[in-house]
PDB file of N, CA and C in Angstrom:
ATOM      1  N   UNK A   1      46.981  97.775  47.774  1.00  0.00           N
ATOM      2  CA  UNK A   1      47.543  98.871  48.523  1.00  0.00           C
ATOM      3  C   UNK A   1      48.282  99.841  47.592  1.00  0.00           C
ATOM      4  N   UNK A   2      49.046  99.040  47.090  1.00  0.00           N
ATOM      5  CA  UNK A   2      49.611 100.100  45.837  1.00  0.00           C
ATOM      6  C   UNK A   2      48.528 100.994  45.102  1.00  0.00           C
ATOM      7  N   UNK A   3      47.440 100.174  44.414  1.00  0.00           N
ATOM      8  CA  UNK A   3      46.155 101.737  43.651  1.00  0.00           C
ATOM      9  C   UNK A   3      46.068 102.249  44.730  1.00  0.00           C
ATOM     10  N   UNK A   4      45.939 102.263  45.782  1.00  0.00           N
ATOM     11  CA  UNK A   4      45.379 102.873  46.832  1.00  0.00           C
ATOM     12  C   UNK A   4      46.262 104.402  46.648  1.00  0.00           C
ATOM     13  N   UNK A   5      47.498 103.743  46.631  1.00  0.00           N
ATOM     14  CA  UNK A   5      48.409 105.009  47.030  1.00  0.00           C
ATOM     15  C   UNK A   5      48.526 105.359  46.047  1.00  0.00           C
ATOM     16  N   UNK A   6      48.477 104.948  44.721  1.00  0.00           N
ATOM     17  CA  UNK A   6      48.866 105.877  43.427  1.00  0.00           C
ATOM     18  C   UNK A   6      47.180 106.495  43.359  1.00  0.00           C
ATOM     19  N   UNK A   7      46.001 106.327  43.409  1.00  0.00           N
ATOM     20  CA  UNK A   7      45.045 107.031  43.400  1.00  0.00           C
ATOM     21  C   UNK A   7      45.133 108.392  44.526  1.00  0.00           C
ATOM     22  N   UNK A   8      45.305 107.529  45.352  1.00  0.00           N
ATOM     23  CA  UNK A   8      45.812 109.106  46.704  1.00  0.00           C
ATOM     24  C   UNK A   8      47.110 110.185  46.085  1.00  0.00           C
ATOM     25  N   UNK A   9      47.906 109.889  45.520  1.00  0.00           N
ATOM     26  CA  UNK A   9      48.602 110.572  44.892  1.00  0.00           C
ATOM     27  C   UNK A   9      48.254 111.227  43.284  1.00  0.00           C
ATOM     28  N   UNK A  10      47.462 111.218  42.378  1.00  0.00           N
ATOM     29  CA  UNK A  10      47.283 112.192  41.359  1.00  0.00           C
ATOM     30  C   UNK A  10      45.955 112.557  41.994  1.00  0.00           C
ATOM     31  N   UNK A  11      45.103 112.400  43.178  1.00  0.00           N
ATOM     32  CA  UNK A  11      43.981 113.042  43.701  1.00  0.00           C
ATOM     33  C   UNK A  11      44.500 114.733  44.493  1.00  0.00           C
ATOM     34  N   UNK A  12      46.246 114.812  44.819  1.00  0.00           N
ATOM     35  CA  UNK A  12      46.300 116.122  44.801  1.00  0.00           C
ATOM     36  C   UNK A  12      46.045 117.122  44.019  1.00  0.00           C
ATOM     37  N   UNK A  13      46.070 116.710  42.661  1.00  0.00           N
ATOM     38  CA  UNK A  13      45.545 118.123  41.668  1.00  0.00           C
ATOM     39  C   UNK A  13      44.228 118.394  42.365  1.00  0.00           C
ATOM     40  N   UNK A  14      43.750 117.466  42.608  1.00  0.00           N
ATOM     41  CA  UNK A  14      41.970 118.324  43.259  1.00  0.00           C
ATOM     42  C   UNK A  14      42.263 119.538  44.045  1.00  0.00           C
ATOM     43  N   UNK A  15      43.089 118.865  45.295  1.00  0.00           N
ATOM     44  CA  UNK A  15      43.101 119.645  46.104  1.00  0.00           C
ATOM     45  C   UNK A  15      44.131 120.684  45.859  1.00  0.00           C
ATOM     46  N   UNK A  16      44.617 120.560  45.505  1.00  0.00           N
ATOM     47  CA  UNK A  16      45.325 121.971  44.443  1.00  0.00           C
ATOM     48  C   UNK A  16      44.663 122.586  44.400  1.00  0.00           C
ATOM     49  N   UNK A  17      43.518 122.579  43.192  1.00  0.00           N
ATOM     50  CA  UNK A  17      42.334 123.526  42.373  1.00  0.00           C
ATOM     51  C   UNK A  17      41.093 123.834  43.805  1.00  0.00           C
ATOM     52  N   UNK A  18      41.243 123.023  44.939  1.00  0.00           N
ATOM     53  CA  UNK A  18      40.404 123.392  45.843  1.00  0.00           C
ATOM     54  C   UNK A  18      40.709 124.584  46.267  1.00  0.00           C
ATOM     55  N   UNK A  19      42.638 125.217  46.317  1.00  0.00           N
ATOM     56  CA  UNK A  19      43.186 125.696  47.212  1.00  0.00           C
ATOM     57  C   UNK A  19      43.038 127.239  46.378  1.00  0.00           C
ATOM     58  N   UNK A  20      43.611 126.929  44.908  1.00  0.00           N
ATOM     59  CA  UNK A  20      43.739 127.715  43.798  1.00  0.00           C
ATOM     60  C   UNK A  20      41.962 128.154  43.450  1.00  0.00           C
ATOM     61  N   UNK A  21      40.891 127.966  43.804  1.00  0.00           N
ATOM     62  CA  UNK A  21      39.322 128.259  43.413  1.00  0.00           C
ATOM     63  C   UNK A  21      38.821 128.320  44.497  1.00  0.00           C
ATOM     64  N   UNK A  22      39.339 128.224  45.819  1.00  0.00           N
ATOM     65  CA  UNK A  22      38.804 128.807  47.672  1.00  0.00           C
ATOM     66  C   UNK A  22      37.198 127.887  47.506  1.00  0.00           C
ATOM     67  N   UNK A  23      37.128 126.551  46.854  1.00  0.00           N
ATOM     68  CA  UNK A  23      35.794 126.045  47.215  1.00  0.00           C
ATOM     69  C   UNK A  23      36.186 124.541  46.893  1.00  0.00           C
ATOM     70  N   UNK A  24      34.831 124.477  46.591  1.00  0.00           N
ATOM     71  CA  UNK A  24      34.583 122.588  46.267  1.00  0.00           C
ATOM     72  C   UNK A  24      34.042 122.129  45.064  1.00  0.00           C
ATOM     73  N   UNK A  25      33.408 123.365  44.549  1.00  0.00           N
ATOM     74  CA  UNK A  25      32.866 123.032  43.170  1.00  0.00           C
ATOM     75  C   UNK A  25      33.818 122.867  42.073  1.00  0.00           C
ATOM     76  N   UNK A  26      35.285 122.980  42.448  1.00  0.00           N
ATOM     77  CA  UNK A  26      35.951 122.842  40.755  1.00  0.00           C
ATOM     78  C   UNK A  26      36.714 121.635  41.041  1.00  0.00           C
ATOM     79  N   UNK A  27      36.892 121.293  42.487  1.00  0.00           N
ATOM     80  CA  UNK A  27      37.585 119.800  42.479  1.00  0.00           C
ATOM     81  C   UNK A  27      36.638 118.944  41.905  1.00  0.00           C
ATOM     82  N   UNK A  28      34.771 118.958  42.176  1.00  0.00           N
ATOM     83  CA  UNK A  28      34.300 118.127  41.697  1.00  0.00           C
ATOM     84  C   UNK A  28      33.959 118.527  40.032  1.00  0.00           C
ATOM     85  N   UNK A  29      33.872 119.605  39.507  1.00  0.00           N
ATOM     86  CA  UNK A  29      33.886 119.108  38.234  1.00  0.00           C
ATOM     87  C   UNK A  29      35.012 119.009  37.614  1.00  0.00           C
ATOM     88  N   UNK A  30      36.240 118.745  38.302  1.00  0.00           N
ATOM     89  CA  UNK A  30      37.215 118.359  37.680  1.00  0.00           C
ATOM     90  C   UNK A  30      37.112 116.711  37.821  1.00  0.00           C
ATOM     91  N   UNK A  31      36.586 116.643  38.904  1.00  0.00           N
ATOM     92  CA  UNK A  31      36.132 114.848  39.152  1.00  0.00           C
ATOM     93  C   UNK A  31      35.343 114.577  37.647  1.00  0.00           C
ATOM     94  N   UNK A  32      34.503 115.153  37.542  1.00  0.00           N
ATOM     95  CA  UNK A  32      33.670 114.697  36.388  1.00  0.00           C
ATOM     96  C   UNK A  32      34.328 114.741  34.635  1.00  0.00           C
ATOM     97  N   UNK A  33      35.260 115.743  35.211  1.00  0.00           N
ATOM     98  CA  UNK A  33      35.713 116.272  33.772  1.00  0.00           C
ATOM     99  C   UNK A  33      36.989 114.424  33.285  1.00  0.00           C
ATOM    100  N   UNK A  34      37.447 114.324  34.633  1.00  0.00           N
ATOM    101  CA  UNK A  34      38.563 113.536  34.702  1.00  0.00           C
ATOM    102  C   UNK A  34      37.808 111.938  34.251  1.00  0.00           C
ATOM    103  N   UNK A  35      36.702 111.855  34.817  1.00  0.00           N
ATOM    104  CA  UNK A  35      35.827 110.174  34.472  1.00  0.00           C
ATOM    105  C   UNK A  35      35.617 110.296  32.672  1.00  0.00           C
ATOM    106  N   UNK A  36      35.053 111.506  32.056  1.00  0.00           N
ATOM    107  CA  UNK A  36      34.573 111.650  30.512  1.00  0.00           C
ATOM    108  C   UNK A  36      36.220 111.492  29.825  1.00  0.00           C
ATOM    109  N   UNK A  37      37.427 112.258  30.250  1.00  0.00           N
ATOM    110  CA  UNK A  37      38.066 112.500  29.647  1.00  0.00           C
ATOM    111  C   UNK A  37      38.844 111.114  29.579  1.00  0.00           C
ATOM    112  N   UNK A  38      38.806 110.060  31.238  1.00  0.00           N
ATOM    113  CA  UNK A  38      39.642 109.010  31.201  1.00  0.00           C
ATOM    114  C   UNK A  38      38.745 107.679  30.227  1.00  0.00           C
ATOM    115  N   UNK A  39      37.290 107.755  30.129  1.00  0.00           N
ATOM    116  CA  UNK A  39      36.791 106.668  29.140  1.00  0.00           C
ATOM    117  C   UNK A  39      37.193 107.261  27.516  1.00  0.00           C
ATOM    118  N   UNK A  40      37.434 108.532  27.563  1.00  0.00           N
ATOM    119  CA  UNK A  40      38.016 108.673  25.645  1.00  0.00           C
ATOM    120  C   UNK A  40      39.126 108.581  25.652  1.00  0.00           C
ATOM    121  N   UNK A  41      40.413 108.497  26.663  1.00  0.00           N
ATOM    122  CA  UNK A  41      41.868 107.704  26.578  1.00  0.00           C
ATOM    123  C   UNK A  41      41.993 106.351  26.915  1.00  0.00           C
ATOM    124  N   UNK A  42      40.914 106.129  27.637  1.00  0.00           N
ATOM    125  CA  UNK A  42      40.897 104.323  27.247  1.00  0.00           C
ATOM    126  C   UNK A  42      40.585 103.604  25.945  1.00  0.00           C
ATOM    127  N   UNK A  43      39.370 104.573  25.318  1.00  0.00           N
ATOM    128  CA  UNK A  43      39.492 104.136  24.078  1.00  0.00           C
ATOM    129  C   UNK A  43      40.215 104.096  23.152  1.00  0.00           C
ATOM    130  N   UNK A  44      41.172 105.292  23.346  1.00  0.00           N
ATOM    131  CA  UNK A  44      42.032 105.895  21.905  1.00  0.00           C
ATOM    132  C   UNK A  44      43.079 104.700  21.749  1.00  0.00           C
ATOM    133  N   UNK A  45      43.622 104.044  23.345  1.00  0.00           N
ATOM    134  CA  UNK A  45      44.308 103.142  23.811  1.00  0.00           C
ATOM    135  C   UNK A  45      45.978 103.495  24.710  1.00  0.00           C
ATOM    136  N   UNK A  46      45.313 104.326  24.900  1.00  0.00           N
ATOM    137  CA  UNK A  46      46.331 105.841  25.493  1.00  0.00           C
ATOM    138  C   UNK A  46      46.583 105.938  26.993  1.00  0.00           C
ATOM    139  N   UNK A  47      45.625 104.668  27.733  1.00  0.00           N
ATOM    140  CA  UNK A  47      45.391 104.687  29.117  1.00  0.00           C
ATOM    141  C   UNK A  47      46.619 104.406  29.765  1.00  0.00           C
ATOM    142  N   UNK A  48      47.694 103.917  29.609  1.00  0.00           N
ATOM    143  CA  UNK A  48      48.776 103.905  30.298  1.00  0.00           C
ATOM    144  C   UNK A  48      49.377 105.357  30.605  1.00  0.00           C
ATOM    145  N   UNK A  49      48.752 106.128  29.868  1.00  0.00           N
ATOM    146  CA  UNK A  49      49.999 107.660  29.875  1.00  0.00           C
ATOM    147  C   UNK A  49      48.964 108.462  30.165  1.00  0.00           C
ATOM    148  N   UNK A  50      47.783 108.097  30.942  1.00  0.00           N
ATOM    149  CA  UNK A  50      47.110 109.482  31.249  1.00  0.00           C
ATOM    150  C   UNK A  50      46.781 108.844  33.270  1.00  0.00           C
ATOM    151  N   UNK A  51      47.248 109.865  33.622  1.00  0.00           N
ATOM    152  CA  UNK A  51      47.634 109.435  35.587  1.00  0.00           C
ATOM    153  C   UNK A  51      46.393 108.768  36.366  1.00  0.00           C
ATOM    154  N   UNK A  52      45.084 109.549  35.589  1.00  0.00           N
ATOM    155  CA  UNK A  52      44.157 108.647  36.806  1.00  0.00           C
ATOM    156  C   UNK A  52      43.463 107.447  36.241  1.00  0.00           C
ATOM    157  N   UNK A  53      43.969 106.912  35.025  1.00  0.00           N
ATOM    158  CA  UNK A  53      43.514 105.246  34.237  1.00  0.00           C
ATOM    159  C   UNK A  53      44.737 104.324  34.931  1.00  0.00           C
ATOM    160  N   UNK A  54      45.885 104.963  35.503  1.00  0.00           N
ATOM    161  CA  UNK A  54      47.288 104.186  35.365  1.00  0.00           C
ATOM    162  C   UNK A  54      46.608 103.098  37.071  1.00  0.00           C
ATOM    163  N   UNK A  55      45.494 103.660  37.722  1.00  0.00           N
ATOM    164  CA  UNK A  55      45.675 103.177  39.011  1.00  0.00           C
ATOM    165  C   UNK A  55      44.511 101.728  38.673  1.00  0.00           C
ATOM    166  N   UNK A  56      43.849 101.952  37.457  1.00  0.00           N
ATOM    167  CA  UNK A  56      42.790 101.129  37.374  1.00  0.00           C
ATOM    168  C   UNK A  56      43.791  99.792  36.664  1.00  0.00           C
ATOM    169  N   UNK A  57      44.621 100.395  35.799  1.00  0.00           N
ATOM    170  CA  UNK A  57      45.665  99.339  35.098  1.00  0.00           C
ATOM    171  C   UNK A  57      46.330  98.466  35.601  1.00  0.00           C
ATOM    172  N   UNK A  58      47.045  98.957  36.924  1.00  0.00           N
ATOM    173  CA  UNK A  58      47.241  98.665  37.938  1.00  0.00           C
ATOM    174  C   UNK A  58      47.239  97.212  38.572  1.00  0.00           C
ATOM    175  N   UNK A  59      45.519  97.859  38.639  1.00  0.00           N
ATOM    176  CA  UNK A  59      44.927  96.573  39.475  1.00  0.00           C
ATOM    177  C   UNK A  59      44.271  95.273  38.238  1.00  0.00           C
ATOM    178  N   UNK A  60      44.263  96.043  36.875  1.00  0.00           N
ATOM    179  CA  UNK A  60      44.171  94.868  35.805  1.00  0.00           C
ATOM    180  C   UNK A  60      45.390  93.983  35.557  1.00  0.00           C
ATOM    181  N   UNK A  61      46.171  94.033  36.019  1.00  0.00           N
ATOM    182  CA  UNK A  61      47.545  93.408  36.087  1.00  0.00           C
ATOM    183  C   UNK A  61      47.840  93.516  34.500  1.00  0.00           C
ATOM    184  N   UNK A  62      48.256  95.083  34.089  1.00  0.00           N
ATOM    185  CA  UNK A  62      48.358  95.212  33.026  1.00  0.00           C
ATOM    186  C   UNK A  62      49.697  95.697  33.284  1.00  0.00           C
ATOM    187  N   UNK A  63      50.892  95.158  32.217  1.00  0.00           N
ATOM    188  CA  UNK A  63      52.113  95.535  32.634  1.00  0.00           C
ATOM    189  C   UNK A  63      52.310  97.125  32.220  1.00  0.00           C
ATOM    190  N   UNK A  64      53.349  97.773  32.956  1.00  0.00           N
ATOM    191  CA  UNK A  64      53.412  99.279  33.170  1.00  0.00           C
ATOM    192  C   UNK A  64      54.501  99.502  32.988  1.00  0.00           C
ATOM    193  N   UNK A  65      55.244 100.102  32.183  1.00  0.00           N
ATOM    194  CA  UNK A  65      56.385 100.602  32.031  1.00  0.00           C
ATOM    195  C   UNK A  65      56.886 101.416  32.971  1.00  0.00           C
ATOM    196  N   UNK A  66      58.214 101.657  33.020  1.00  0.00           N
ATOM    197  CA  UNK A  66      58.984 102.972  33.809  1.00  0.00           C
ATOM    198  C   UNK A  66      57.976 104.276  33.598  1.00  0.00           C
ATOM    199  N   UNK A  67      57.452 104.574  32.497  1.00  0.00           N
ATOM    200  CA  UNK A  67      57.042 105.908  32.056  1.00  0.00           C
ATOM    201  C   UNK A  67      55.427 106.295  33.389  1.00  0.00           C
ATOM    202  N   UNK A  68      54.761 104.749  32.947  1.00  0.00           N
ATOM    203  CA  UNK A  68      53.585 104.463  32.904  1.00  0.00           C
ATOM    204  C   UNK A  68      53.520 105.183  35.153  1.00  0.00           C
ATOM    205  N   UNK A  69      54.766 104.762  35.640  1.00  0.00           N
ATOM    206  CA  UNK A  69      54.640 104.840  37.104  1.00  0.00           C
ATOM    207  C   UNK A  69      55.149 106.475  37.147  1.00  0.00           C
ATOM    208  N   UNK A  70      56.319 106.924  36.156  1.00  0.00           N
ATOM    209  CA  UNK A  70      56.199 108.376  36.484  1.00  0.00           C
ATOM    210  C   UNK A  70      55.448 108.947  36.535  1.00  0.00           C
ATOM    211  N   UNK A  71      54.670 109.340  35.282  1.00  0.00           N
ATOM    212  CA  UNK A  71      53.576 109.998  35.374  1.00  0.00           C
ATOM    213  C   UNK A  71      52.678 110.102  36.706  1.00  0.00           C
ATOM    214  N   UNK A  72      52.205 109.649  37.091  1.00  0.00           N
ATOM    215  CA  UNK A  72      51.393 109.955  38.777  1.00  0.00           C
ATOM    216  C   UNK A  72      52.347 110.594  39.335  1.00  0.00           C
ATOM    217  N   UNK A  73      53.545 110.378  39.726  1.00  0.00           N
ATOM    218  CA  UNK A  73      54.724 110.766  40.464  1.00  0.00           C
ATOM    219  C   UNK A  73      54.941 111.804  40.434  1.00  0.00           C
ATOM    220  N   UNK A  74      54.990 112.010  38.925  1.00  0.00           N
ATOM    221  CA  UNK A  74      54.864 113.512  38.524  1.00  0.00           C
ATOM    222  C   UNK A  74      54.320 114.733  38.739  1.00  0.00           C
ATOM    223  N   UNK A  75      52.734 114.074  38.532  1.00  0.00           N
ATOM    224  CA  UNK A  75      51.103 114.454  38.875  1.00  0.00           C
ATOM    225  C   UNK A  75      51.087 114.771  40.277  1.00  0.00           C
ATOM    226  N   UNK A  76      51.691 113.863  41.029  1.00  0.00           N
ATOM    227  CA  UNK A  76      51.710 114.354  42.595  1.00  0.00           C
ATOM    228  C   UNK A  76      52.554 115.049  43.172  1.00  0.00           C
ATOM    229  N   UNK A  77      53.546 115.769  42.395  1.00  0.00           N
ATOM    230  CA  UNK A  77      54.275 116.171  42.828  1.00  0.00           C
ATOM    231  C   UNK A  77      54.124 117.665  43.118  1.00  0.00           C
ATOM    232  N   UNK A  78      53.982 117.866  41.149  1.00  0.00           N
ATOM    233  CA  UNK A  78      52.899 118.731  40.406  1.00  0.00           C
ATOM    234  C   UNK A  78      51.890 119.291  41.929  1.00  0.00           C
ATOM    235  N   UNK A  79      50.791 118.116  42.495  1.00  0.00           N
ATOM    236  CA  UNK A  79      49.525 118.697  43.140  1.00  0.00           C
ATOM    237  C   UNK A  79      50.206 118.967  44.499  1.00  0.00           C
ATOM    238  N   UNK A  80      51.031 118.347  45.162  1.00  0.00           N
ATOM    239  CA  UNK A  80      51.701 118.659  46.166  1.00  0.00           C
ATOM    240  C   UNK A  80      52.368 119.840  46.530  1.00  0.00           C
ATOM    241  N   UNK A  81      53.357 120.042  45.880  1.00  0.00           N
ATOM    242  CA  UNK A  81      53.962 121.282  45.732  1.00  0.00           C
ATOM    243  C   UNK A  81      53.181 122.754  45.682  1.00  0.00           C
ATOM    244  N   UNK A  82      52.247 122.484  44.171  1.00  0.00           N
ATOM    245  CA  UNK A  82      51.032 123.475  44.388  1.00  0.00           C
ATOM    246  C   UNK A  82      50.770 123.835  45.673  1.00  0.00           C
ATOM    247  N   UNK A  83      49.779 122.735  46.323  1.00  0.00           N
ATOM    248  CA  UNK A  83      49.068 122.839  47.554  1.00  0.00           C
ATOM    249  C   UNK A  83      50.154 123.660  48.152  1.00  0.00           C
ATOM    250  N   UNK A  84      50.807 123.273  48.409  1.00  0.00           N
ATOM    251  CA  UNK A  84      51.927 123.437  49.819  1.00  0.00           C
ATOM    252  C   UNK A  84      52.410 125.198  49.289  1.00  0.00           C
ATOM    253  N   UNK A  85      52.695 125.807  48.362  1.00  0.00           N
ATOM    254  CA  UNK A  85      53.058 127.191  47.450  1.00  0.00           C
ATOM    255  C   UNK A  85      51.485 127.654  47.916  1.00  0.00           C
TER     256      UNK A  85
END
């Protein structure tokens, strides 16, 4: 339940850029941009500090620092606010 809700929460930048680009085509290649960009911060070993690897970590029962849970928090706050402006 928890990924659930931290994935539902940095998934507002989409809808941000849905609101900010009046369509659907830049949430999804931001979908795509976000899958290429999150397998080269998993590799670098960087996946704790980038918002949409933190929900997969998550559920690897990989321990997470204070930092590791801001970040989304952040990210959603960030896409929330947007939206809502």
């Amino acid at each position: 339940m928890t990924a659930s809700l931290l994935t539902m929460v940095v998934s507002t930048i989409s809808a941000l850029l849905a609101n900010v680009s009046k369509g659907y085509l830049a949430p999804i290649g931001l979908a795509f941009l976000i899958v290429v960009i999150s397998n080269v911060v998993a590799q670098a070993g960087l996946a704790a500090y980038f918002p949409w690897t933190i929900p997969a970590l998550f559920i690897s029962n990989v321990s997470l620092g204070f930092a590791s849970i801001a970040i989304p928090a952040i990210t959603g706050i960030i896409g929330v606010a947007g939206t809502v402006a």
